[in-house]
C-alpha atoms as a PDB file:
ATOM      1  CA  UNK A   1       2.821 -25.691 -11.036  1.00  0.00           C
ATOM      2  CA  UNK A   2       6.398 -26.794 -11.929  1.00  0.00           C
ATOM      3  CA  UNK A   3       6.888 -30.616 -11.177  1.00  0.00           C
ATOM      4  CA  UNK A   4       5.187 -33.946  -9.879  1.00  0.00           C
ATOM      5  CA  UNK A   5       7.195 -33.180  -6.892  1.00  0.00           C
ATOM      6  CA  UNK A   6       5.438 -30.242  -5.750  1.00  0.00           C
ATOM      7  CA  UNK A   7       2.216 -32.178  -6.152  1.00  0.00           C
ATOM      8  CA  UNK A   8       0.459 -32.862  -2.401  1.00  0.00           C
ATOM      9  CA  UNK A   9       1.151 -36.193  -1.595  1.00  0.00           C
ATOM     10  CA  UNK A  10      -1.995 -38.768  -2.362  1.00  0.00           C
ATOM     11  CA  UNK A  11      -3.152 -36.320  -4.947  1.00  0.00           C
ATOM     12  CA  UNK A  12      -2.141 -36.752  -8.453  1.00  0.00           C
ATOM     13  CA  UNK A  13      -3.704 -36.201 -12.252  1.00  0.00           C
ATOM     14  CA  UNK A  14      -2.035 -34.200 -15.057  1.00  0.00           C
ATOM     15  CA  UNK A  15      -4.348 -33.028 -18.284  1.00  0.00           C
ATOM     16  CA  UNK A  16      -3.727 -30.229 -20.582  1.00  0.00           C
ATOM     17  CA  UNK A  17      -6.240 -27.404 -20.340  1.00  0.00           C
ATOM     18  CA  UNK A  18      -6.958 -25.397 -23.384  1.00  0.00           C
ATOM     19  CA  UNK A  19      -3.059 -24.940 -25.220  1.00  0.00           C
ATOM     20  CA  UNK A  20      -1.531 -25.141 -21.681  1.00  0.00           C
ATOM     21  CA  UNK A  21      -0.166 -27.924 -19.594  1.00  0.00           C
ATOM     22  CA  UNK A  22      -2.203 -27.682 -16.275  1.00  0.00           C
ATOM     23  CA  UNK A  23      -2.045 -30.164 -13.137  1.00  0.00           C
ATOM     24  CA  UNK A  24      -5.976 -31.005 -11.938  1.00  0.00           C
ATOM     25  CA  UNK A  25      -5.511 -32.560  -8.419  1.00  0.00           C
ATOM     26  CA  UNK A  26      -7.604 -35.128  -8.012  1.00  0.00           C
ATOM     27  CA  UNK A  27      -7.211 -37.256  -4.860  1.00  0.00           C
ATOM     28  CA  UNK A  28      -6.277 -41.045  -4.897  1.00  0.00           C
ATOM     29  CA  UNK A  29      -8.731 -43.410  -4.278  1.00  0.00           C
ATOM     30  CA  UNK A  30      -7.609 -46.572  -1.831  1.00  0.00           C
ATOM     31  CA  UNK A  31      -9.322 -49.240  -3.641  1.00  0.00           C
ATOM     32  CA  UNK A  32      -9.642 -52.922  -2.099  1.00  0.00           C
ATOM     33  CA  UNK A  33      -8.869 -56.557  -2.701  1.00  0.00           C
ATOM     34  CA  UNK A  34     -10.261 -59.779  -0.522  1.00  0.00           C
ATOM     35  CA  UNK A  35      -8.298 -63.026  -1.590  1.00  0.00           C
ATOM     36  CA  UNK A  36     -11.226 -65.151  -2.017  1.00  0.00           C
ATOM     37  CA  UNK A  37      -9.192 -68.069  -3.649  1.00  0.00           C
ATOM     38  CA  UNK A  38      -7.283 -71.279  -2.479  1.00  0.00           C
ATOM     39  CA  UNK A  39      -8.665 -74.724  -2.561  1.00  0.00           C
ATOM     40  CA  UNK A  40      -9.587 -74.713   1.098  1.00  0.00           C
ATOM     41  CA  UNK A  41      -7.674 -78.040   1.630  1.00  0.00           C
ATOM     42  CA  UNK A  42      -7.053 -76.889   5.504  1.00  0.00           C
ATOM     43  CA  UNK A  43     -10.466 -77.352   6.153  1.00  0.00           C
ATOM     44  CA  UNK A  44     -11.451 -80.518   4.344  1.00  0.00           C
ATOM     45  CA  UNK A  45     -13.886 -82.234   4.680  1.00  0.00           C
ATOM     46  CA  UNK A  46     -15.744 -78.787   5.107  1.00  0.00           C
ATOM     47  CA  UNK A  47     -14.798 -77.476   1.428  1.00  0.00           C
ATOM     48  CA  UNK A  48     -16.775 -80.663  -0.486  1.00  0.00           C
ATOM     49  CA  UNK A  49     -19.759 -78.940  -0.691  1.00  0.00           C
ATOM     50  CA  UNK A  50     -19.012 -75.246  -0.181  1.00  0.00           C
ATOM     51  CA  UNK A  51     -16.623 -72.651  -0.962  1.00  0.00           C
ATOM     52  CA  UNK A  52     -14.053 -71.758   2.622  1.00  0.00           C
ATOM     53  CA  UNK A  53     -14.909 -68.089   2.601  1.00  0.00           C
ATOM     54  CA  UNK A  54     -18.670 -68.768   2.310  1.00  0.00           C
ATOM     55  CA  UNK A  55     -18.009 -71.212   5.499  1.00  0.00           C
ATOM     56  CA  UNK A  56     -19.517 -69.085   8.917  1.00  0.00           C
ATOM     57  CA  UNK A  57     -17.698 -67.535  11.670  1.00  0.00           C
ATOM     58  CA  UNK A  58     -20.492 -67.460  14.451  1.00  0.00           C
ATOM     59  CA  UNK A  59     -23.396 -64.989  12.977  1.00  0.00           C
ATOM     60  CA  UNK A  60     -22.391 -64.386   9.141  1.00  0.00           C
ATOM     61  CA  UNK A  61     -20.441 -66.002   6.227  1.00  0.00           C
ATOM     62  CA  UNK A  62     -16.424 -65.788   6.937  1.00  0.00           C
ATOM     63  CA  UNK A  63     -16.298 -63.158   3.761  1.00  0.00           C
ATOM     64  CA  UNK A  64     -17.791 -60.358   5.464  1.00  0.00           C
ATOM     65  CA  UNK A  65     -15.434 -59.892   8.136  1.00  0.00           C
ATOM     66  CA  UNK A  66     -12.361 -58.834   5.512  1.00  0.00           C
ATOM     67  CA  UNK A  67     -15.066 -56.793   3.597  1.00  0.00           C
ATOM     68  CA  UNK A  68     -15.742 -54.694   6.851  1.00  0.00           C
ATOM     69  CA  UNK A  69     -11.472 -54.453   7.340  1.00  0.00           C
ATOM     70  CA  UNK A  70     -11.860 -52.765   3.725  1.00  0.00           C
ATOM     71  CA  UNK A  71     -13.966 -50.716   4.268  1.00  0.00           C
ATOM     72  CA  UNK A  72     -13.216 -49.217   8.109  1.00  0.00           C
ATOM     73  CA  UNK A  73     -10.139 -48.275   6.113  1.00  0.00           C
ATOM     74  CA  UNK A  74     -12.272 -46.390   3.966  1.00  0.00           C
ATOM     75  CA  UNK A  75     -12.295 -48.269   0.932  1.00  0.00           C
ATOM     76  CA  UNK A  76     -15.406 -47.504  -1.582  1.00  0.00           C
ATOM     77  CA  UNK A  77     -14.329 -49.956  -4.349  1.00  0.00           C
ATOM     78  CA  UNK A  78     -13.271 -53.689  -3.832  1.00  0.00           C
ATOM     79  CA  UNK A  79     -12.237 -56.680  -6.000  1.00  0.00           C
ATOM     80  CA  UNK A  80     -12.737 -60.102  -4.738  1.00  0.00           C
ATOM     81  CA  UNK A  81     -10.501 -62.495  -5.904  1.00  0.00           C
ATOM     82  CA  UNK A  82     -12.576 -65.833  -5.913  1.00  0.00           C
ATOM     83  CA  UNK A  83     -11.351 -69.704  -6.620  1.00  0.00           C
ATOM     84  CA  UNK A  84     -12.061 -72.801  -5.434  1.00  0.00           C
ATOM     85  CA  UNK A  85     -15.962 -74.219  -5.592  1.00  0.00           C
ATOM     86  CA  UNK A  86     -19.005 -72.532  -4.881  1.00  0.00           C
ATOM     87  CA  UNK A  87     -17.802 -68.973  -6.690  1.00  0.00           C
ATOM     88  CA  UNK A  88     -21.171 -67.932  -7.565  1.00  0.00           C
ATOM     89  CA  UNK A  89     -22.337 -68.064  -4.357  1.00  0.00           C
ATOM     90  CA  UNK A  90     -20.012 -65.981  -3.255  1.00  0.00           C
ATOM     91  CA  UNK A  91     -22.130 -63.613  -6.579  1.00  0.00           C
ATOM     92  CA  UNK A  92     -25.422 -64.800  -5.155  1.00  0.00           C
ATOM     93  CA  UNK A  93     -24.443 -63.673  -1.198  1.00  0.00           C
ATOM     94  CA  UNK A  94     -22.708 -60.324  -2.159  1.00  0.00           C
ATOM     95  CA  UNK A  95     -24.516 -59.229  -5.353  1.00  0.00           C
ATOM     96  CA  UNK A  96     -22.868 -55.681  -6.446  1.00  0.00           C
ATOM     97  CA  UNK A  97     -21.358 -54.951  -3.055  1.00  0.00           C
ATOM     98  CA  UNK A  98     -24.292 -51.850  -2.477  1.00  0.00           C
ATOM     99  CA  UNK A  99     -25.774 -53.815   0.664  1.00  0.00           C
ATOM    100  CA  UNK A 100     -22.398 -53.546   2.499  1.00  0.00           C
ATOM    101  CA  UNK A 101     -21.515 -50.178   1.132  1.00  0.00           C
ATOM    102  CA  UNK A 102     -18.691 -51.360  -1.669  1.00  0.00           C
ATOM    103  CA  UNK A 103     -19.161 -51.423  -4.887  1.00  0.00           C
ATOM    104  CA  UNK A 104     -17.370 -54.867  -5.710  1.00  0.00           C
ATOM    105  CA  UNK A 105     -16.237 -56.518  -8.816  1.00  0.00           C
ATOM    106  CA  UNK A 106     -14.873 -60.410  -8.997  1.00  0.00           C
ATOM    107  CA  UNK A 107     -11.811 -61.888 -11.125  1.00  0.00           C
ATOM    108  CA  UNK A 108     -11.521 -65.785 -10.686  1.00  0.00           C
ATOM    109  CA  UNK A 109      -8.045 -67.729  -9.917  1.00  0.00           C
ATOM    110  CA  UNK A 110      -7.755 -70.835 -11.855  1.00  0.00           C
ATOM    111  CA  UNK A 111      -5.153 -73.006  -9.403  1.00  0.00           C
ATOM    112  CA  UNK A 112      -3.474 -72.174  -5.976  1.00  0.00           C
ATOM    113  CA  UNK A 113      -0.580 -69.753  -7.438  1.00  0.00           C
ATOM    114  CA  UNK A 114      -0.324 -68.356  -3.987  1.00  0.00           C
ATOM    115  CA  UNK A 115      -1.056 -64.942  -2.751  1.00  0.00           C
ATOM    116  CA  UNK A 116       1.416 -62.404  -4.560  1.00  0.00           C
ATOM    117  CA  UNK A 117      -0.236 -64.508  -8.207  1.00  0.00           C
ATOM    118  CA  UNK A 118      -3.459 -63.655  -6.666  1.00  0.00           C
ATOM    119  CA  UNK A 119      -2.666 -59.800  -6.136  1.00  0.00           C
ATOM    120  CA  UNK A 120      -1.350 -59.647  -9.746  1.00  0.00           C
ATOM    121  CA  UNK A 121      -4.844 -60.345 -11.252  1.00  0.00           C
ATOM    122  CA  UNK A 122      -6.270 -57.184  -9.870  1.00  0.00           C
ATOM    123  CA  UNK A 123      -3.398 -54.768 -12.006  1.00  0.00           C
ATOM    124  CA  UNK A 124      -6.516 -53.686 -14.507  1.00  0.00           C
ATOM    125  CA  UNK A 125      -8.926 -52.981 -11.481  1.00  0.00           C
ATOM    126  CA  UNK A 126      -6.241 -50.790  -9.625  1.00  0.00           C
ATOM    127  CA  UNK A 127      -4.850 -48.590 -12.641  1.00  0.00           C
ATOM    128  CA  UNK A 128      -3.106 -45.739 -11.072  1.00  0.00           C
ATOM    129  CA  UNK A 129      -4.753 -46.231  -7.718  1.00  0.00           C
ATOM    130  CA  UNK A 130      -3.333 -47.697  -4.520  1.00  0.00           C
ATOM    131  CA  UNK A 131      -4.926 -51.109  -3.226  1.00  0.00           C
ATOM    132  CA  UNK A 132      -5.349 -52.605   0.281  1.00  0.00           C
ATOM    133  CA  UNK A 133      -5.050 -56.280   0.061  1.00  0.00           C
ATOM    134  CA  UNK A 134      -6.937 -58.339   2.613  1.00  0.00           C
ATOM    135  CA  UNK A 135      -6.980 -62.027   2.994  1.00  0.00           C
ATOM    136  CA  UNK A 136     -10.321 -63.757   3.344  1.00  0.00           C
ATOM    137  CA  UNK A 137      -9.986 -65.426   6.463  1.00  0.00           C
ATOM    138  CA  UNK A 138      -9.113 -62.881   8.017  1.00  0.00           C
ATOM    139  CA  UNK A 139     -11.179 -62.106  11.339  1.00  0.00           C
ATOM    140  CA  UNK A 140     -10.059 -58.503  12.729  1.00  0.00           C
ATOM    141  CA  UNK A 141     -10.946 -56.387  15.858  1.00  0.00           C
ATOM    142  CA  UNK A 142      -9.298 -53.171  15.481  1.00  0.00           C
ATOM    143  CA  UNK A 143      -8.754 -50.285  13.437  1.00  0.00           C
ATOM    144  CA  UNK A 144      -6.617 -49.669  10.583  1.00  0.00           C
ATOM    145  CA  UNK A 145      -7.772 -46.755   9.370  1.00  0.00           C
ATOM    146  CA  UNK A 146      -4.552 -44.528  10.674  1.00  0.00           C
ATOM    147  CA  UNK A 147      -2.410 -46.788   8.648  1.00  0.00           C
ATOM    148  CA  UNK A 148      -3.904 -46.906   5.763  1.00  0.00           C
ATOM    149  CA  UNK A 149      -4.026 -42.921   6.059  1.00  0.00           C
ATOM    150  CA  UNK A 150      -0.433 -42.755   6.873  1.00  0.00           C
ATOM    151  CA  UNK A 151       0.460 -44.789   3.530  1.00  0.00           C
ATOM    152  CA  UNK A 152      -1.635 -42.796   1.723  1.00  0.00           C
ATOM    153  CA  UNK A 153      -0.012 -39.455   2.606  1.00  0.00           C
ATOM    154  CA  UNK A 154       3.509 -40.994   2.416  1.00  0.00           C
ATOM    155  CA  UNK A 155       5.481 -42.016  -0.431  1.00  0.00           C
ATOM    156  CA  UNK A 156       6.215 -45.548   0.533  1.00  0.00           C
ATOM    157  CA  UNK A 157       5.190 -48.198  -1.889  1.00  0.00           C
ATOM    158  CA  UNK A 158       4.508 -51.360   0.266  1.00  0.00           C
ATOM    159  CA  UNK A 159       3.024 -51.719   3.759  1.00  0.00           C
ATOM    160  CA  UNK A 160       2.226 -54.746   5.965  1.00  0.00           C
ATOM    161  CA  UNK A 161       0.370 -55.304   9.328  1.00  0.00           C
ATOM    162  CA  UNK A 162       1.958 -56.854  12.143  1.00  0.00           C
ATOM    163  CA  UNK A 163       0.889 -59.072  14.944  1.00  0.00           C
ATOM    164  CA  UNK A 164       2.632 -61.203  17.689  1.00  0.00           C
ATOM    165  CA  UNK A 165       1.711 -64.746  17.879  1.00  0.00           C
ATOM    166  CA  UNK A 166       2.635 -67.481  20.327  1.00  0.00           C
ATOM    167  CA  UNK A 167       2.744 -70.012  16.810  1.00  0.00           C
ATOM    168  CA  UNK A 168       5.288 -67.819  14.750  1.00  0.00           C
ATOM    169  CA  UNK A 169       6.397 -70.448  12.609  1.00  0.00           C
ATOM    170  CA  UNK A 170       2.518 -71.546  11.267  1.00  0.00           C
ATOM    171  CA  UNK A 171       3.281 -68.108   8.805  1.00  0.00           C
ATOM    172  CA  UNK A 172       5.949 -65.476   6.933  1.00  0.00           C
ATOM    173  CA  UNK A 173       7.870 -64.424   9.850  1.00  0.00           C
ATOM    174  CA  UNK A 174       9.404 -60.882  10.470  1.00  0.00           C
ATOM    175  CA  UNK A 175      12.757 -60.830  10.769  1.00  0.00           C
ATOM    176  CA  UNK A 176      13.696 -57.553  12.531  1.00  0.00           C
ATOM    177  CA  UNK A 177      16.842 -55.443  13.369  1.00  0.00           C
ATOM    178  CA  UNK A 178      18.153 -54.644  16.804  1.00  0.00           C
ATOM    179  CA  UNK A 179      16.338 -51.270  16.459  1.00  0.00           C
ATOM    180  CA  UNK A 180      13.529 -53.484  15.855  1.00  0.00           C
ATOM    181  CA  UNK A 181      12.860 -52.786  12.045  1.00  0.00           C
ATOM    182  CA  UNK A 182      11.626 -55.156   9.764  1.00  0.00           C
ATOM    183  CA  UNK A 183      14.792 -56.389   7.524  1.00  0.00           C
ATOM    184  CA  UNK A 184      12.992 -59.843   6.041  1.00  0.00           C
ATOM    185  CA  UNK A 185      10.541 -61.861   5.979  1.00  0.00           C
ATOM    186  CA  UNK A 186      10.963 -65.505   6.125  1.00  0.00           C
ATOM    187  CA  UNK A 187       7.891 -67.956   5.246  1.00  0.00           C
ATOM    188  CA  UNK A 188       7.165 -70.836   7.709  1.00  0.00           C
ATOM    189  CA  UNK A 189      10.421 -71.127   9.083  1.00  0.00           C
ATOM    190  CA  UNK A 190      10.820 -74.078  11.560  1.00  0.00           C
ATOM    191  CA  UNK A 191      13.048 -71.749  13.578  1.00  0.00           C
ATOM    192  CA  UNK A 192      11.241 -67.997  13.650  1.00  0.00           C
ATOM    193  CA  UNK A 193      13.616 -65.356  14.354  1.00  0.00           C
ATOM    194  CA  UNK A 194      10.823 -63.357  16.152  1.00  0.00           C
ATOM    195  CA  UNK A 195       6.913 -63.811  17.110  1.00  0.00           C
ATOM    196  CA  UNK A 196       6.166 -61.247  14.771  1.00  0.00           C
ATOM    197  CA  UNK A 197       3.732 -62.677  11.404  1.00  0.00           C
ATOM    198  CA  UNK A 198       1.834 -60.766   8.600  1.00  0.00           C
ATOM    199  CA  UNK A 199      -1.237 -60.875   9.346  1.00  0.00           C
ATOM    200  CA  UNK A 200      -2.349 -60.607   5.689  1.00  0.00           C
ATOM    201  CA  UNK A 201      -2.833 -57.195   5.377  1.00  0.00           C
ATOM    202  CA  UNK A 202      -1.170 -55.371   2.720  1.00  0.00           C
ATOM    203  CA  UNK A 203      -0.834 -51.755   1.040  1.00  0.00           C
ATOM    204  CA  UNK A 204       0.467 -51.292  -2.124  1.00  0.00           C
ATOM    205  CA  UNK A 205       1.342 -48.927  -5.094  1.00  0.00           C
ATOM    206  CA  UNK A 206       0.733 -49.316  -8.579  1.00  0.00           C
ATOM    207  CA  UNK A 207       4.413 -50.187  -8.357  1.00  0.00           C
ATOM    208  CA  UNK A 208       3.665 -53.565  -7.137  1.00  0.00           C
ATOM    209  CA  UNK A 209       2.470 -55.042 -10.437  1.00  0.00           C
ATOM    210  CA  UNK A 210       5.914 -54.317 -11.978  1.00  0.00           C
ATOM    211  CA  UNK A 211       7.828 -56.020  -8.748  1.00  0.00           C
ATOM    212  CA  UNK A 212       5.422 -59.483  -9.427  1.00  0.00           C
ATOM    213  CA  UNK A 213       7.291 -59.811 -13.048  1.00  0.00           C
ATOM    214  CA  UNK A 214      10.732 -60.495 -10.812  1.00  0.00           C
ATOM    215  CA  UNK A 215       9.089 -63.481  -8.734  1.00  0.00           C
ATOM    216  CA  UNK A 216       9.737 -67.159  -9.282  1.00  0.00           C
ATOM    217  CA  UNK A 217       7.818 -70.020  -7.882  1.00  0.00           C
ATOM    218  CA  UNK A 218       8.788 -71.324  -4.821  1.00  0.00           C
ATOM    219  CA  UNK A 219       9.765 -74.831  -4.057  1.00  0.00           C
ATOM    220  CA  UNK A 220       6.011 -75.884  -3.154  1.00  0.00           C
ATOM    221  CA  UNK A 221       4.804 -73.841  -6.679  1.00  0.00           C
ATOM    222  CA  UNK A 222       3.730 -70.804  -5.170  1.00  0.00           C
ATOM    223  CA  UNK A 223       4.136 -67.229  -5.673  1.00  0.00           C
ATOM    224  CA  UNK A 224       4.941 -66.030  -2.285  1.00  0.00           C
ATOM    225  CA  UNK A 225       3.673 -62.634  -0.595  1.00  0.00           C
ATOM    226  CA  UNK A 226       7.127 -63.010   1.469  1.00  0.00           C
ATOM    227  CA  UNK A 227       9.106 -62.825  -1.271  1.00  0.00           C
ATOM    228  CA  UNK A 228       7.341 -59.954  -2.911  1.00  0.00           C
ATOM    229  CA  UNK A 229       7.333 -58.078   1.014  1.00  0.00           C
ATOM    230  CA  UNK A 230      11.115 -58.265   0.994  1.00  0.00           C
ATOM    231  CA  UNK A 231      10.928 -56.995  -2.620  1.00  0.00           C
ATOM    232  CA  UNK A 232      10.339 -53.512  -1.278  1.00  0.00           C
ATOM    233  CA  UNK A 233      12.182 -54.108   2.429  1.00  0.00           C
ATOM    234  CA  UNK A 234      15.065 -54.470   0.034  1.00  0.00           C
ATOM    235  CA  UNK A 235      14.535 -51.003  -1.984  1.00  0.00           C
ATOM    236  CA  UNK A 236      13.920 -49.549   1.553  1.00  0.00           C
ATOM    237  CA  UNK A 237      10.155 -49.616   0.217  1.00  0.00           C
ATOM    238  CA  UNK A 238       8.075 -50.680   2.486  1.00  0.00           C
ATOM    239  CA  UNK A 239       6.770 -49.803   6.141  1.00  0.00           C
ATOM    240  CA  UNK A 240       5.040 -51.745   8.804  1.00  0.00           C
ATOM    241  CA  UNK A 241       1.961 -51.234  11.426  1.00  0.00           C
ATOM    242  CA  UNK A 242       2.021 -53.350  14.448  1.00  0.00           C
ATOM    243  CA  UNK A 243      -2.181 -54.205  15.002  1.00  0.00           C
ATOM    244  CA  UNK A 244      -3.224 -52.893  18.731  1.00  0.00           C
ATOM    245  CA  UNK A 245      -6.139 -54.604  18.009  1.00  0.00           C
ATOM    246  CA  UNK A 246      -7.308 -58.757  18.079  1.00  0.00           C
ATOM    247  CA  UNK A 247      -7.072 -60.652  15.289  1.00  0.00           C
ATOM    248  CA  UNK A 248      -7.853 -64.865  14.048  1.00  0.00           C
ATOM    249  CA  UNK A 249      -7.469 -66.265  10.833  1.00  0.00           C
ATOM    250  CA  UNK A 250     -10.061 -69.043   9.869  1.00  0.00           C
ATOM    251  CA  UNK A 251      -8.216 -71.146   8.111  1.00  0.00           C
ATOM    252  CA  UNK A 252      -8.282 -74.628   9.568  1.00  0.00           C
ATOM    253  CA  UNK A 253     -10.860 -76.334  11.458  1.00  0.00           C
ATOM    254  CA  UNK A 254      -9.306 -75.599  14.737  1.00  0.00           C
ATOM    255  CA  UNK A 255      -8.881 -72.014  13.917  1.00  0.00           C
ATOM    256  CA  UNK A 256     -12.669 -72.050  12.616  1.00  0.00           C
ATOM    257  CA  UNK A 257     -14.179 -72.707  15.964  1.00  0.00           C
ATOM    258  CA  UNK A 258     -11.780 -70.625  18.014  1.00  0.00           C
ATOM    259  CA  UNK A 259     -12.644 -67.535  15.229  1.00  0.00           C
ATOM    260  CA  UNK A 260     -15.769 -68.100  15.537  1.00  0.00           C
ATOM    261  CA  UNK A 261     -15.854 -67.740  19.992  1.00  0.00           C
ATOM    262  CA  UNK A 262     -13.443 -65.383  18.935  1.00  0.00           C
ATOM    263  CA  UNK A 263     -16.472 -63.276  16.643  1.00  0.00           C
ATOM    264  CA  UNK A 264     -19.138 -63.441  18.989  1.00  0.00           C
ATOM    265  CA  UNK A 265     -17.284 -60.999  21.233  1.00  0.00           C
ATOM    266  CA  UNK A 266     -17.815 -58.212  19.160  1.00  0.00           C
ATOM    267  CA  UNK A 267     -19.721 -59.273  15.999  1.00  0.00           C
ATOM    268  CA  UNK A 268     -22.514 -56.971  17.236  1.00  0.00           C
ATOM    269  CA  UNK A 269     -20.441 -54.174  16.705  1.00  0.00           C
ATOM    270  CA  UNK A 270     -20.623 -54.701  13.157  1.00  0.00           C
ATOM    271  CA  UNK A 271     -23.602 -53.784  10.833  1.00  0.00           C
ATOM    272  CA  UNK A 272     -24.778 -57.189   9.015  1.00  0.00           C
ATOM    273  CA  UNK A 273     -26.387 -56.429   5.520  1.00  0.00           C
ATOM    274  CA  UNK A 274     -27.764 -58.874   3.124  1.00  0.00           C
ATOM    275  CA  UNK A 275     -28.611 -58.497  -0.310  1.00  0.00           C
ATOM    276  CA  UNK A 276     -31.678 -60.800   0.089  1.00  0.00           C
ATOM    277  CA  UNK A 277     -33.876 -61.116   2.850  1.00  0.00           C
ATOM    278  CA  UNK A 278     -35.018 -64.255   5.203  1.00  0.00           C
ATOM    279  CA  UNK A 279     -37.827 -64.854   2.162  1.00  0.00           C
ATOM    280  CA  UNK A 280     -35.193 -65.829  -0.067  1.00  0.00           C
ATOM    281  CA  UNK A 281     -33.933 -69.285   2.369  1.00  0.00           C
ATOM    282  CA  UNK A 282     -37.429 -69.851   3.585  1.00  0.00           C
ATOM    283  CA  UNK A 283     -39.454 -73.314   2.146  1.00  0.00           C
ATOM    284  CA  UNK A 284     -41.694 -73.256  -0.627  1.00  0.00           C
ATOM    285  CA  UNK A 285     -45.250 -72.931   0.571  1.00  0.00           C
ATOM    286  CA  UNK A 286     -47.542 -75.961  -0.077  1.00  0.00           C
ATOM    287  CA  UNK A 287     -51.417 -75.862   0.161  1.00  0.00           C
ATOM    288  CA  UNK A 288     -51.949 -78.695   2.535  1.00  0.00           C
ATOM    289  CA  UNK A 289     -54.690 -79.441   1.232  1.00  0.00           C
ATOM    290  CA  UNK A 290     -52.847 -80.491  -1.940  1.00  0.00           C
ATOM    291  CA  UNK A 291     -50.470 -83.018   0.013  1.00  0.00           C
ATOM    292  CA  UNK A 292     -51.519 -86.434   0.322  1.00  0.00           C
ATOM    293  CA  UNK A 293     -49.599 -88.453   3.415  1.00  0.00           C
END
């Protein structure tokens, strides 16, 4: 075999073999990421006494539903990116990830550095590999697994999910070209220059980690996903998927009860795992006859 480029694409692995240079193809593996962090300030008072993602959206704890995203889109492997309070219960609830099908690992965020910060902390856990980031309050009905197949047989380095919204300005806006390609993104922007958001879903290469070193907080001391999207739209990096689906985020207390109607619809669609069972949350069992009124 002569060169990388000849290599099928989402295959890669070079070792020497004996005294000869030899190419073993060994396909990529799509790992995950759930952005567990933030202080949860949205949905104060809520957060005093529990961690957001831990906070439940109609029949199971709001962490589950980006877990499922990850792995409909055939992740095996998934980092969860926790901050805020309660972080070993998120431990406690998932365990190793085996009851859900994942095998998961945790890194902690000290601070609310934003989301691209956030994505930078899982460089050791991806190595070579790509990564699907999902945010954790992210409530999806749909399939993504044709996307994340299409950016893993492509070459593109970045990719982002797209959804219309009545509330554009609430999030990063897409700013798109009069053959309707994405050309920017522009975060909370009191005048949106379409109804088209990130839903906070994002692919990305190994490439990614290197782009982060470039960003510089922005004016509210965040490292912004927008900026780091427009990274790649400017290196003619990135592509886009437009979700056919439904989706909610459960981010404020508004949003909480609306993703949570929003749930029931189809939560029954989705297999529900623990890692303990109803034993574990029942009370402690007291010989009556021991208990004085």
């Amino acid at each position: 075999m002569g060169t990388n480029h000849s290599m099928p694409r989402g295959w890669g692995g070079a070792e020497r073999i004996g005294p000869h240079p030899a190419f073993i193809l060994t396909p990529m593996a799509l790992k995950g990421v759930v952005l567990a962090g933030g202080s949860g300030t949205r949905l104060f008072p809520l957060t005093l006494v529990t961690n957001k993602h831990l906070l439940p959206v109609h029949d199971r704890p709001m962490i589950y539903y980006p877990l499922h995203t990850l792995t409909e889109m055939g992740v095996e492997q998934a980092m969860v990116i926790v901050g805020g309070r309660s972080v070993g219960d998120i431990l406690e609830l998932l365990h190793d990830g085996s009851d859900i099908g994942l095998e998961l690992t945790y890194r902690y965020q000290r601070g609310a550095l934003g989301i691209a910060h956030a994505i930078g902390l899982a460089q050791a856990f991806a190595d070579e590999d790509p990564i699907a980031i999902v945010l954790g309050d992210n409530i999806i009905r749909g399939s993504l697994r044709a996307f994340a197949d299409e950016f893993m047989a492509g070459t593109a380095l970045a990719g982002a999910v797209l959804k219309r919204v009545p509330d554009p300005e609430r999030f990063g806006v897409a700013e798109l070209d009069a053959e309707g390609r994405v050309v920017a993104f522009e975060e909370k922007p009191a005048q949106p220059k379409s109804d088209l958001i990130p839903i906070g879903v994002y692919l990305f290469r190994p490439a990614v980690f290197e782009a982060l070193q470039t960003l510089r907080p922005s004016a509210r001391g965040e490292f912004e996903i927008t900026d780091l999207l427009n990274y790649f739209i400017e290196r003619g990096q990135l592509i886009s998927h437009e979700l056919s689906g439904d989706w909610m985020d459960a981010g404020t207390i508004e949003s909480l009860l609306h993703s949570t109607n929003f749930a029931s619809t189809f939560s029954d669609e989705l297999p529900l795992a623990t890692a303990q069972g109803i034993d574990a949350v029942e009370a402690e069992r007291v010989e009556t006859s021991q208990v004085k009124p």
